[in-house]
PDB file of N, CA and C in Angstrom:
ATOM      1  N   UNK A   1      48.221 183.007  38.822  1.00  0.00           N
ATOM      2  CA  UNK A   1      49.379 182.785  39.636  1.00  0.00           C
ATOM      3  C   UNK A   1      49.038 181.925  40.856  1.00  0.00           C
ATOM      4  N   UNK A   2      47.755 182.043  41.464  1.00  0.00           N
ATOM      5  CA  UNK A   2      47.698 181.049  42.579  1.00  0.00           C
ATOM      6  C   UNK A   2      47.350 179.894  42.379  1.00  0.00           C
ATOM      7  N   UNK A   3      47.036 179.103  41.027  1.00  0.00           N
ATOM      8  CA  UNK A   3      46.796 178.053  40.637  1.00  0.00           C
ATOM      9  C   UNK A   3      48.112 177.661  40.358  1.00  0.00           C
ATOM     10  N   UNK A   4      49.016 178.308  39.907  1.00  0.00           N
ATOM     11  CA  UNK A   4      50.306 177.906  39.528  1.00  0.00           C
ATOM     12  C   UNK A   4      50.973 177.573  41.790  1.00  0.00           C
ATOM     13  N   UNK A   5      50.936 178.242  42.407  1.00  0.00           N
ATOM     14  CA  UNK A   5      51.411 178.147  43.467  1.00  0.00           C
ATOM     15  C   UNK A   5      50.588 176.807  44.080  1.00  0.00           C
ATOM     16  N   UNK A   6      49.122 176.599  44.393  1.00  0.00           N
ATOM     17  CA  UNK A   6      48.405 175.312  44.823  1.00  0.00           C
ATOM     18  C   UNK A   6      49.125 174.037  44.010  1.00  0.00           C
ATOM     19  N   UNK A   7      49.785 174.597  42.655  1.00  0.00           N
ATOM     20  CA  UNK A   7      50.185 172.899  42.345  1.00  0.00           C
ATOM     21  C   UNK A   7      51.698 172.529  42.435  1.00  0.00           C
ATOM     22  N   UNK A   8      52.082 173.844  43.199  1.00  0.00           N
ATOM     23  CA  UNK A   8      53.467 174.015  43.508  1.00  0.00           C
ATOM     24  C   UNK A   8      53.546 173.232  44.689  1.00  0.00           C
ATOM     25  N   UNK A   9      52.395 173.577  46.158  1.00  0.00           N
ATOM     26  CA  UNK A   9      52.774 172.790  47.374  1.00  0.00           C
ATOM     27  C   UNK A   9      52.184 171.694  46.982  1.00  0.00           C
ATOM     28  N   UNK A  10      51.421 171.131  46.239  1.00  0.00           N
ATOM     29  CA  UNK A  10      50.512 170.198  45.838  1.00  0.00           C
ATOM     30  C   UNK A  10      51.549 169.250  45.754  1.00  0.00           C
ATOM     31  N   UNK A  11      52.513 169.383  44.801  1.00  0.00           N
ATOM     32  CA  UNK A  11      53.763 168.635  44.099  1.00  0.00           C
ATOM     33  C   UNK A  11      54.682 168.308  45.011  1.00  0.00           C
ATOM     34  N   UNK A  12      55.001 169.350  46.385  1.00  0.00           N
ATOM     35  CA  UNK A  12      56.044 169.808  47.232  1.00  0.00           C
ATOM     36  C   UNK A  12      55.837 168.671  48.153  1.00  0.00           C
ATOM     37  N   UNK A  13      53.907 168.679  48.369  1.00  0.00           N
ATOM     38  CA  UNK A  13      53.186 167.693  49.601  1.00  0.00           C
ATOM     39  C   UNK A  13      53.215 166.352  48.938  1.00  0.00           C
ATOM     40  N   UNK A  14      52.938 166.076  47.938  1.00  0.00           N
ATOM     41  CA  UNK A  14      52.882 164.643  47.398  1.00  0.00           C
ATOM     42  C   UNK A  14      54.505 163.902  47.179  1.00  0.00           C
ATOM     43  N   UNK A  15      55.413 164.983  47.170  1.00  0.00           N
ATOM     44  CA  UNK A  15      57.031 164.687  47.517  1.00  0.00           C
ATOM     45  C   UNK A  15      56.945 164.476  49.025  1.00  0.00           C
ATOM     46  N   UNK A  16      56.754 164.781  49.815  1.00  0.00           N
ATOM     47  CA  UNK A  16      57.514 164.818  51.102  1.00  0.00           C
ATOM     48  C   UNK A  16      56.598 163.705  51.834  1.00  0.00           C
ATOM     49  N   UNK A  17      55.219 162.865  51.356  1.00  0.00           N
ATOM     50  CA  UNK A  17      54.468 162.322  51.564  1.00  0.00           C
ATOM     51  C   UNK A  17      55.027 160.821  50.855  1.00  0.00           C
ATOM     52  N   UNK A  18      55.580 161.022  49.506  1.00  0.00           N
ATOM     53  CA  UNK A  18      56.198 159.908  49.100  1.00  0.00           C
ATOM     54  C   UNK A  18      57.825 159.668  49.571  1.00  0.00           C
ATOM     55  N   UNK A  19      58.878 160.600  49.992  1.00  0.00           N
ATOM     56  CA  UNK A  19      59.735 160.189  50.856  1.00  0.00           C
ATOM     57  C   UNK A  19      59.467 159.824  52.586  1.00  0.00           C
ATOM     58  N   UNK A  20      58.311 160.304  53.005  1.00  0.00           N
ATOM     59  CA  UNK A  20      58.272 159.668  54.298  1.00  0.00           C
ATOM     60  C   UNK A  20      57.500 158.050  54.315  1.00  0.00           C
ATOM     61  N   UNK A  21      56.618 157.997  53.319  1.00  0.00           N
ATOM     62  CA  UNK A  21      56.429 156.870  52.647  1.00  0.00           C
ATOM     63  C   UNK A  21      57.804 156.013  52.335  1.00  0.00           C
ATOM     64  N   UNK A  22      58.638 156.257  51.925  1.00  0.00           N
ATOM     65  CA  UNK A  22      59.850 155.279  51.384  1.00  0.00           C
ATOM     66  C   UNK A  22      60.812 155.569  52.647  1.00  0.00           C
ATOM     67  N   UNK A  23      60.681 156.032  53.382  1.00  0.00           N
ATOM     68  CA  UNK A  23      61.739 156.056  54.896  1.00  0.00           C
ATOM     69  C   UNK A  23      60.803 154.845  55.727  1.00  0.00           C
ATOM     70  N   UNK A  24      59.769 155.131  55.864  1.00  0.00           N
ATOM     71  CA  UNK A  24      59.099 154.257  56.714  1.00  0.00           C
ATOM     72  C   UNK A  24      59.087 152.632  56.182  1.00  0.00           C
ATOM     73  N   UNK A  25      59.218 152.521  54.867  1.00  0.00           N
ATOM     74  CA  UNK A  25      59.016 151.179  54.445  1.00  0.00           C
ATOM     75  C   UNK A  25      60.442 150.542  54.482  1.00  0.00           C
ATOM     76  N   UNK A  26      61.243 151.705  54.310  1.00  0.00           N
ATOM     77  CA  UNK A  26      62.964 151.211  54.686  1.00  0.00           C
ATOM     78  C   UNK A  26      63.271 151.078  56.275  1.00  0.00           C
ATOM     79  N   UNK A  27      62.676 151.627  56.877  1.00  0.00           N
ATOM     80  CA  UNK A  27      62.456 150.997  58.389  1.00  0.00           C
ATOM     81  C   UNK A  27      62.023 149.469  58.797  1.00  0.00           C
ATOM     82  N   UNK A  28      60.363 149.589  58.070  1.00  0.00           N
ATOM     83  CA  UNK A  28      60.031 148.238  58.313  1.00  0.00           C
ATOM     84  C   UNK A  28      60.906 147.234  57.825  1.00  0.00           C
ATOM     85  N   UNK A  29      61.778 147.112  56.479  1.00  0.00           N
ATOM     86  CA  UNK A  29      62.399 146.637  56.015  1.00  0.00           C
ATOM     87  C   UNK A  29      63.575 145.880  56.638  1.00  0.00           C
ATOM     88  N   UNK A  30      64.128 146.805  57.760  1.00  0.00           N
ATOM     89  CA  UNK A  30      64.922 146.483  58.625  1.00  0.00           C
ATOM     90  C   UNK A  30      64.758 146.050  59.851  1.00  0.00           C
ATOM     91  N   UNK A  31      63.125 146.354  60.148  1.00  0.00           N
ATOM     92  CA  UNK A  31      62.556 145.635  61.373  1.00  0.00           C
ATOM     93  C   UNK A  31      62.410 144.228  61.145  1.00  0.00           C
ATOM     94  N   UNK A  32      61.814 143.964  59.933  1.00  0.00           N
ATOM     95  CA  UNK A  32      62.037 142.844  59.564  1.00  0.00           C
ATOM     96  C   UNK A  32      62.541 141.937  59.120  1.00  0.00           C
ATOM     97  N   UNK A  33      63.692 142.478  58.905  1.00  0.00           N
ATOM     98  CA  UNK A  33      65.348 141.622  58.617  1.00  0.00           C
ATOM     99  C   UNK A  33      65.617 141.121  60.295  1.00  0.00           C
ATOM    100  N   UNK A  34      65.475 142.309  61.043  1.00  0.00           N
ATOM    101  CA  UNK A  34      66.112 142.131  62.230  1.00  0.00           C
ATOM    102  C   UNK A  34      65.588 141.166  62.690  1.00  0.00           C
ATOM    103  N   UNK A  35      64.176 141.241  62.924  1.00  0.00           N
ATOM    104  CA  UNK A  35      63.583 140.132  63.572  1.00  0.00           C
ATOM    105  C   UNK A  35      63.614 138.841  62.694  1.00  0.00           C
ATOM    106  N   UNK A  36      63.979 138.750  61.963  1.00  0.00           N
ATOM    107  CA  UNK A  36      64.121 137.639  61.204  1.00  0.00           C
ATOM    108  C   UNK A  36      65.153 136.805  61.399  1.00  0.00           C
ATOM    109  N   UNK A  37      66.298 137.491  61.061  1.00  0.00           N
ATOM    110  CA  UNK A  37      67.182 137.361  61.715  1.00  0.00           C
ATOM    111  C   UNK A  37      67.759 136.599  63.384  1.00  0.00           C
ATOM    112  N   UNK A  38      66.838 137.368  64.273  1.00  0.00           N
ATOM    113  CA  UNK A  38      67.245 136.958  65.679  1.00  0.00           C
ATOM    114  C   UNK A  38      66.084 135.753  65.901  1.00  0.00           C
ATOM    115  N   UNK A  39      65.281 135.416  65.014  1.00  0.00           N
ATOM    116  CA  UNK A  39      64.291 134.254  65.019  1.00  0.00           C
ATOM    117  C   UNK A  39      65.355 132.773  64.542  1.00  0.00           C
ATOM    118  N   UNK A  40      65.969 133.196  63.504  1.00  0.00           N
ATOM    119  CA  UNK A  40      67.190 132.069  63.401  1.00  0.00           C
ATOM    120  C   UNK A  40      67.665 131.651  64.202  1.00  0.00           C
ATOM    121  N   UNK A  41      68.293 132.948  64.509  1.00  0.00           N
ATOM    122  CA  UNK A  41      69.460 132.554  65.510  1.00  0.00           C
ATOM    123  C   UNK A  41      68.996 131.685  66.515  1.00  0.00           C
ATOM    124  N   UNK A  42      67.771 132.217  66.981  1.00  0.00           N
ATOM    125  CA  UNK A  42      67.577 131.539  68.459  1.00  0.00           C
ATOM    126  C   UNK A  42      67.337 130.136  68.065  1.00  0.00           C
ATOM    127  N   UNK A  43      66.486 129.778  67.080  1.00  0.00           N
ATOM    128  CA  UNK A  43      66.291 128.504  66.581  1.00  0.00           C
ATOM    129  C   UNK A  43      67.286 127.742  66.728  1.00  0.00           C
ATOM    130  N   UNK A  44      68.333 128.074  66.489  1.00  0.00           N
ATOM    131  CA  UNK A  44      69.568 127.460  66.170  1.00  0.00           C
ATOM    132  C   UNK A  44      70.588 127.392  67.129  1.00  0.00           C
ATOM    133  N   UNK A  45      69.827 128.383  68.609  1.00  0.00           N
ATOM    134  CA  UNK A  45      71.050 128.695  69.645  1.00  0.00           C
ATOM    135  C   UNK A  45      71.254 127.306  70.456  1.00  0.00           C
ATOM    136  N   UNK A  46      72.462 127.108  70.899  1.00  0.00           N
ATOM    137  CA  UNK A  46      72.586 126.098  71.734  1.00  0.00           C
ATOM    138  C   UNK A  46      71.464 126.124  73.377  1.00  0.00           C
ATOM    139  N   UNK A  47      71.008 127.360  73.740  1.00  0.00           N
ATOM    140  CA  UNK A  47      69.947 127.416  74.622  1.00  0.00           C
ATOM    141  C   UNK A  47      68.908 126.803  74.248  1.00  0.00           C
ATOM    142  N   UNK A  48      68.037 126.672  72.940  1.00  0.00           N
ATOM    143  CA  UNK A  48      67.314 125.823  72.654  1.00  0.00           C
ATOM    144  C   UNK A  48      67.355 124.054  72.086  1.00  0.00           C
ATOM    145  N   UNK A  49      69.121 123.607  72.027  1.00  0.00           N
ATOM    146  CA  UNK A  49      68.792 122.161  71.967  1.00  0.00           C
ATOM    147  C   UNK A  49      68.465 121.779  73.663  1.00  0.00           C
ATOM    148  N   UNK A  50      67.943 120.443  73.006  1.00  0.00           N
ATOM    149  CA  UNK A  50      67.448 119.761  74.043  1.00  0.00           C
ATOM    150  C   UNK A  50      68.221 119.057  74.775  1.00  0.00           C
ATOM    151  N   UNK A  51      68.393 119.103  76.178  1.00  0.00           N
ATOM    152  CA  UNK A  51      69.213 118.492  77.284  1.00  0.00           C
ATOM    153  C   UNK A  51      69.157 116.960  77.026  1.00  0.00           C
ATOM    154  N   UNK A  52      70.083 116.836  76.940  1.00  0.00           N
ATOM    155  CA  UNK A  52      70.837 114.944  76.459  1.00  0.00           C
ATOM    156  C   UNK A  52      71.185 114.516  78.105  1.00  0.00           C
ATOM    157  N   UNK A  53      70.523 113.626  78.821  1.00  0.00           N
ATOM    158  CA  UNK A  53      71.164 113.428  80.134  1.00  0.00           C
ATOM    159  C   UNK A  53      70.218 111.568  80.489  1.00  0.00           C
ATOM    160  N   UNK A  54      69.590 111.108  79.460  1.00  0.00           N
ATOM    161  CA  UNK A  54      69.642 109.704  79.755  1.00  0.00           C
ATOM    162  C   UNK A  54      70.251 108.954  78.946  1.00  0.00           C
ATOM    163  N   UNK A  55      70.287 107.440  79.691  1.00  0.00           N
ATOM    164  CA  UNK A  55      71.290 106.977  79.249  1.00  0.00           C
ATOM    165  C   UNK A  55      70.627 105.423  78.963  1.00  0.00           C
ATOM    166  N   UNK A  56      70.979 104.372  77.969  1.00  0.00           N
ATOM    167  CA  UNK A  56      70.252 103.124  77.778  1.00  0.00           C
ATOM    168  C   UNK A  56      71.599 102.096  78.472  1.00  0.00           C
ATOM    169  N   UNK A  57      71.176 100.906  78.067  1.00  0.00           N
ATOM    170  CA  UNK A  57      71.532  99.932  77.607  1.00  0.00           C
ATOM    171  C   UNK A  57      71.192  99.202  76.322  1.00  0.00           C
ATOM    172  N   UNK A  58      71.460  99.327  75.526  1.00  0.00           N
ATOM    173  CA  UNK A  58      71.382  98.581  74.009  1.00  0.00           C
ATOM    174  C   UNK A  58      72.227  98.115  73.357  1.00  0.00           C
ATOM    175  N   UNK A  59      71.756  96.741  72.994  1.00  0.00           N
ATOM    176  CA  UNK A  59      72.479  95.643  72.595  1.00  0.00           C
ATOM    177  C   UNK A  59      73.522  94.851  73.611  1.00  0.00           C
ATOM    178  N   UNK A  60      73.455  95.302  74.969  1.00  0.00           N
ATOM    179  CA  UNK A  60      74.475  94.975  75.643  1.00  0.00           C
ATOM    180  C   UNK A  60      75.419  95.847  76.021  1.00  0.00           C
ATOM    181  N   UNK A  61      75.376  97.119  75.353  1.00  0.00           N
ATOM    182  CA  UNK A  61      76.249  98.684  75.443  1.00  0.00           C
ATOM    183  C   UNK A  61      75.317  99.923  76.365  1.00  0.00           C
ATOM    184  N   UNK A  62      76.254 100.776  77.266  1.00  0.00           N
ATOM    185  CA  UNK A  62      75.717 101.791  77.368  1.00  0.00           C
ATOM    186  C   UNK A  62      75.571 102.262  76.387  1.00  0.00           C
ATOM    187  N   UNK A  63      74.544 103.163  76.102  1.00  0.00           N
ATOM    188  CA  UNK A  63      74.185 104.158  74.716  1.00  0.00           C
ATOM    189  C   UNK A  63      73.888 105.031  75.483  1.00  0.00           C
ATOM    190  N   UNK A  64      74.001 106.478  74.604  1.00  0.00           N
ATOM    191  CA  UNK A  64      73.495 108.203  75.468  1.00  0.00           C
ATOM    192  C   UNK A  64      75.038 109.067  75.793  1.00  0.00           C
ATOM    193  N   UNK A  65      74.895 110.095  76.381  1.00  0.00           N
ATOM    194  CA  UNK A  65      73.057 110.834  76.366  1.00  0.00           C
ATOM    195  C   UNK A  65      72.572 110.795  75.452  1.00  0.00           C
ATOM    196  N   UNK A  66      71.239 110.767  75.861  1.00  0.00           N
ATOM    197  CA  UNK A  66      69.860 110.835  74.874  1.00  0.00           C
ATOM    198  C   UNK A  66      68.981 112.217  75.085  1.00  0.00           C
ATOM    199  N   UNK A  67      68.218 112.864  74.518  1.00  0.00           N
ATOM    200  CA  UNK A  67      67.212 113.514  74.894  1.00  0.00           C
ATOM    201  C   UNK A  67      66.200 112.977  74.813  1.00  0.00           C
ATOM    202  N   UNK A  68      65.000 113.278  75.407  1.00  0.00           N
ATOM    203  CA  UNK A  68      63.556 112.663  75.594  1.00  0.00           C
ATOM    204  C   UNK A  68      63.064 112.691  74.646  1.00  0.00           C
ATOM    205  N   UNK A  69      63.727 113.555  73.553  1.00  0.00           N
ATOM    206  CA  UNK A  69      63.000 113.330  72.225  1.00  0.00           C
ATOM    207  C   UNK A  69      63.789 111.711  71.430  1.00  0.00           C
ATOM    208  N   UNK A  70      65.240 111.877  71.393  1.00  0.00           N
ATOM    209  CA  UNK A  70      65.717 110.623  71.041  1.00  0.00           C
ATOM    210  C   UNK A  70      65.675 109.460  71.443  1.00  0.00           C
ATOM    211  N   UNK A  71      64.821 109.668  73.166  1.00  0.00           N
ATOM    212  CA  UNK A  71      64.484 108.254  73.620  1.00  0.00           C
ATOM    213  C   UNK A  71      63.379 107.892  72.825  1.00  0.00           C
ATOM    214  N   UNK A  72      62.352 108.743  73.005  1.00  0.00           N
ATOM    215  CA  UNK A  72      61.251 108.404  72.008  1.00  0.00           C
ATOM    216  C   UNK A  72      61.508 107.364  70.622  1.00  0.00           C
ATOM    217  N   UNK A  73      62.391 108.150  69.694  1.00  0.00           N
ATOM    218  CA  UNK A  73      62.717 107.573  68.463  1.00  0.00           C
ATOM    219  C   UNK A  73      63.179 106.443  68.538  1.00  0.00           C
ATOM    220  N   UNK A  74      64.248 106.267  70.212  1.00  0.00           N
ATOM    221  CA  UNK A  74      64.135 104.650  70.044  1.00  0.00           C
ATOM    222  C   UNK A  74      63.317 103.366  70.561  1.00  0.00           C
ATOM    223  N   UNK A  75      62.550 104.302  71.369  1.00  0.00           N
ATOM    224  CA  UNK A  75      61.476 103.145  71.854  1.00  0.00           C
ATOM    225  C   UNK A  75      60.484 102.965  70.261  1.00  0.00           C
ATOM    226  N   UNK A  76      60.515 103.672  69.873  1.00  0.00           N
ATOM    227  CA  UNK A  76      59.452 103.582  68.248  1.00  0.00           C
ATOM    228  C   UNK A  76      60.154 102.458  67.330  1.00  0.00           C
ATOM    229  N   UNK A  77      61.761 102.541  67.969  1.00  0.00           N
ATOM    230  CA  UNK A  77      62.679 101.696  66.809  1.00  0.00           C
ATOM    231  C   UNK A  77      62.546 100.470  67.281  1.00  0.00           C
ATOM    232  N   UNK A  78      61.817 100.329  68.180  1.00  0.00           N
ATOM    233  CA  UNK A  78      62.244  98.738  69.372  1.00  0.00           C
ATOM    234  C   UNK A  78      63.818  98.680  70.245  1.00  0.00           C
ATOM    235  N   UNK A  79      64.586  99.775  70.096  1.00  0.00           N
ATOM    236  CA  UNK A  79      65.531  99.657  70.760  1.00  0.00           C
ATOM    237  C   UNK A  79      65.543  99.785  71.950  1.00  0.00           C
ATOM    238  N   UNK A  80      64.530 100.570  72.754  1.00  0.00           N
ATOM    239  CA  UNK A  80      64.416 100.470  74.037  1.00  0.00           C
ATOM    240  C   UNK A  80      62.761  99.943  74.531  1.00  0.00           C
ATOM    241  N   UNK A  81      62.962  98.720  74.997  1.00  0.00           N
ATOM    242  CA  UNK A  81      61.704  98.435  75.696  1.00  0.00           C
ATOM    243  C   UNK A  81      61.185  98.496  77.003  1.00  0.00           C
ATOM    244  N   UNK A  82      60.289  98.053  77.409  1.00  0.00           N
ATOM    245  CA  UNK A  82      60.161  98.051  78.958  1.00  0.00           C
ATOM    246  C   UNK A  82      61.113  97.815  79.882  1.00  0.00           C
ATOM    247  N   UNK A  83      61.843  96.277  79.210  1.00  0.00           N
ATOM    248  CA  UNK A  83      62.974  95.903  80.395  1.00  0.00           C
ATOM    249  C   UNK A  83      64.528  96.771  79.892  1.00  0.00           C
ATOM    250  N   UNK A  84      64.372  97.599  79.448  1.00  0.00           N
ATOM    251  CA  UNK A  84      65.844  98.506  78.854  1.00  0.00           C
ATOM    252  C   UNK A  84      66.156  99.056  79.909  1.00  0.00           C
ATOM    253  N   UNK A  85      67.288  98.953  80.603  1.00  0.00           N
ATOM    254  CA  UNK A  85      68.234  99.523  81.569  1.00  0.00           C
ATOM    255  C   UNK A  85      68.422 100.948  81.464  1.00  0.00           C
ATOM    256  N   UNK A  86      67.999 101.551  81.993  1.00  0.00           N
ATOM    257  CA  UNK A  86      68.273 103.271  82.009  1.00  0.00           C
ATOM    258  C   UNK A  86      68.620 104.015  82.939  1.00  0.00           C
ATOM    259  N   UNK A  87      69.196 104.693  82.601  1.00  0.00           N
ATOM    260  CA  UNK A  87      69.464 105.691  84.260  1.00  0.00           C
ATOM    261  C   UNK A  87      69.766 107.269  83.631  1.00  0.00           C
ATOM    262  N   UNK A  88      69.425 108.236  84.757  1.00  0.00           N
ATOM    263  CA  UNK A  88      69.466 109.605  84.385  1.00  0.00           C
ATOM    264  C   UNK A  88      69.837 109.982  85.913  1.00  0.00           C
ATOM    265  N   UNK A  89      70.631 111.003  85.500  1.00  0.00           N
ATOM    266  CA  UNK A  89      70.943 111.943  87.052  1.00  0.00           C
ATOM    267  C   UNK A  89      69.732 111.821  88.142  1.00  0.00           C
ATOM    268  N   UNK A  90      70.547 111.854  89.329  1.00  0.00           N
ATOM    269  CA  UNK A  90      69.169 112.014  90.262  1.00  0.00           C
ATOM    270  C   UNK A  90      69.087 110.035  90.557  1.00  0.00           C
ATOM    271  N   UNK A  91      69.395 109.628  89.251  1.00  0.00           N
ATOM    272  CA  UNK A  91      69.026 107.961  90.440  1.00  0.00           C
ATOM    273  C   UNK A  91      70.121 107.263  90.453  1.00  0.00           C
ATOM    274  N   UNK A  92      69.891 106.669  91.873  1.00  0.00           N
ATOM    275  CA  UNK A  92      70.748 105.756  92.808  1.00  0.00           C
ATOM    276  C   UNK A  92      71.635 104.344  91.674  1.00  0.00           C
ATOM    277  N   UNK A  93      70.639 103.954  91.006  1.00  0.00           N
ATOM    278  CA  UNK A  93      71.248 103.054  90.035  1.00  0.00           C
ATOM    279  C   UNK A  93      70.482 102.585  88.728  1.00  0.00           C
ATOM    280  N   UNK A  94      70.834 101.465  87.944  1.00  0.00           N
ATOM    281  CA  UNK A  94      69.611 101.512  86.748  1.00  0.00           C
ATOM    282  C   UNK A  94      68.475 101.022  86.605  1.00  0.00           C
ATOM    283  N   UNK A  95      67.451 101.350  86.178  1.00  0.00           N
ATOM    284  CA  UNK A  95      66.301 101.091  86.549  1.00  0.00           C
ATOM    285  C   UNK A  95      65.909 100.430  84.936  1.00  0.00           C
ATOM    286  N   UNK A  96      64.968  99.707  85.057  1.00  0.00           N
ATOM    287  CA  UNK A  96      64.310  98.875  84.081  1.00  0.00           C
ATOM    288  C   UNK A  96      63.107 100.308  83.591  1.00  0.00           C
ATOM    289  N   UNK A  97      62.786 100.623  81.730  1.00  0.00           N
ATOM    290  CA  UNK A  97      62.414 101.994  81.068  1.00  0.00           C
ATOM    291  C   UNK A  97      61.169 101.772  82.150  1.00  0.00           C
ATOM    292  N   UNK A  98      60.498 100.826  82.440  1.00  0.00           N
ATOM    293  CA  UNK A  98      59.464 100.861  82.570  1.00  0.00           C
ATOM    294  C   UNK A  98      58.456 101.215  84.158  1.00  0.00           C
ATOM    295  N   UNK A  99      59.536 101.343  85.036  1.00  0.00           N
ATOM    296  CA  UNK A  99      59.814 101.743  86.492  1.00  0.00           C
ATOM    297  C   UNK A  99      60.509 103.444  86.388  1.00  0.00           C
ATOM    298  N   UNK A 100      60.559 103.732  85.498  1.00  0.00           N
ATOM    299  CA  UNK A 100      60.867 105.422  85.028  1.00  0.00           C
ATOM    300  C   UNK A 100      59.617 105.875  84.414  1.00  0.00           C
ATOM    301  N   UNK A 101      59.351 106.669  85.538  1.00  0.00           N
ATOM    302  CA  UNK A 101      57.762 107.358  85.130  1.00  0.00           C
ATOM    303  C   UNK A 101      58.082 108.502  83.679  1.00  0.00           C
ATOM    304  N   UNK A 102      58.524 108.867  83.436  1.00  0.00           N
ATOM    305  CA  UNK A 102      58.110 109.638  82.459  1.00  0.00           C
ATOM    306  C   UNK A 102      58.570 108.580  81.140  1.00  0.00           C
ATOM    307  N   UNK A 103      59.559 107.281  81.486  1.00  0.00           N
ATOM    308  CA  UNK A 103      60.156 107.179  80.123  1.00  0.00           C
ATOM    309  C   UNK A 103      59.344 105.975  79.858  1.00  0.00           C
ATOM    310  N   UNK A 104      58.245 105.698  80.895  1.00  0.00           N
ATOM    311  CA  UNK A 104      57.247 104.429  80.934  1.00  0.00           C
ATOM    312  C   UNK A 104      55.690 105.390  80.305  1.00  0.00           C
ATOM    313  N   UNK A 105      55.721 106.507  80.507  1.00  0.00           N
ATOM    314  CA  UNK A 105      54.478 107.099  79.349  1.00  0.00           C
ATOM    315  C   UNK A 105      55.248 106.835  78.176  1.00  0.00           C
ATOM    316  N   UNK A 106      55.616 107.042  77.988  1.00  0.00           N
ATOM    317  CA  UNK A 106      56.010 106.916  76.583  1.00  0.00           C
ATOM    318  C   UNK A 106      56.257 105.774  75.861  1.00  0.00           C
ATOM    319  N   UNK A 107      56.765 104.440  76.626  1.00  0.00           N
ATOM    320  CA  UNK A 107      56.297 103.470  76.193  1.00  0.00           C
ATOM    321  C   UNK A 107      55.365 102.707  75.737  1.00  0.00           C
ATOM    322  N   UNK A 108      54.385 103.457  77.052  1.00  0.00           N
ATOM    323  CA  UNK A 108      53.072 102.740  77.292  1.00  0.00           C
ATOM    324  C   UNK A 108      52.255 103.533  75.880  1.00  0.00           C
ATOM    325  N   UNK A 109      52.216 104.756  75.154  1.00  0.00           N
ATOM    326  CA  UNK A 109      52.198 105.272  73.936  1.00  0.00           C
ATOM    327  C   UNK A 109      52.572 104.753  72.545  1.00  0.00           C
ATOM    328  N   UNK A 110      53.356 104.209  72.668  1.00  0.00           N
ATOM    329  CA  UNK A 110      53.967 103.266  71.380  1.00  0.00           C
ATOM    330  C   UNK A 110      53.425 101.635  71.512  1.00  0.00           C
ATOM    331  N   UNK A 111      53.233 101.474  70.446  1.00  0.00           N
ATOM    332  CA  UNK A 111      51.926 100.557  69.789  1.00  0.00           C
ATOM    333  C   UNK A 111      53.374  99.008  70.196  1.00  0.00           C
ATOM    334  N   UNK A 112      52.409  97.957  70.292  1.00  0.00           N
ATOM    335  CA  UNK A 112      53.207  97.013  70.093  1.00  0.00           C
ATOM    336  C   UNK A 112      53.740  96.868  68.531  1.00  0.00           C
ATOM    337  N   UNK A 113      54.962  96.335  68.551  1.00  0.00           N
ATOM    338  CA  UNK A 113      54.919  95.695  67.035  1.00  0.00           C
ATOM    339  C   UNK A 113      54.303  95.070  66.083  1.00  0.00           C
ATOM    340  N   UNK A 114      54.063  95.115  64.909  1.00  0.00           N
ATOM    341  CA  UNK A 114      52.900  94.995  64.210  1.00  0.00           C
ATOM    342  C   UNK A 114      52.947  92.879  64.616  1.00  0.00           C
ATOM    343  N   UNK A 115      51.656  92.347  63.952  1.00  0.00           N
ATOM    344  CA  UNK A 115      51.945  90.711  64.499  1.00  0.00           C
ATOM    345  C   UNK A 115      52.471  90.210  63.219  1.00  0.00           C
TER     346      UNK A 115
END
């Protein structure tokens, strides 16, 4: 009879060991939806695009806002060069890219055109 009872809690413990086992993995399950989840989102929140606030001259047109990432893409395109007219909040009037310290690293970074 007590061999019959040891495989009674035996059975009882390896149950209550495999439902706290399957509660806990249905937890993580949802920890990790969640956070998955709010990793999107933020990706995608308007708090993380990038502030658009310069502005060109190209082709003869204002162009912009731009972000510092899209100025980039167009100094790479040849659309904005050294003498490109720009202006961003904060200045008095337009300045030539290359008299704009941050938008003149970045020029000075991009290769001339091939010969």
């Amino acid at each position: 009879m007590t061999d019959m009872n040891d495989d009674n809690n035996l059975s009882i413990n390896n149950m209550v060991e495999m439902a706290t086992g399957l509660s806990m993995a249905s937890l993580f399950t949802q920890a990790m939806n969640s956070a998955f989840t709010n990793t999107v989102y933020q990706q995608n929140s308007p708090l993380n695009t990038p502030a658009k606030y310069l502005y060109a001259i190209i082709n003869g047109q204002q162009a912009g806002p731009f972000s510092p990432g899209e100025i980039l893409v167009q100094i790479q395109a040849g659309n904005i060069t050294p003498e490109t007219y720009m202006w961003k909040p904060g200045m008095m009037e337009w300045k030539f890219a290359k008299d704009i310290t941050d938008i003149a690293l970045n020029i000075n970074l991009t290769p001339p055109m091939n010969p």
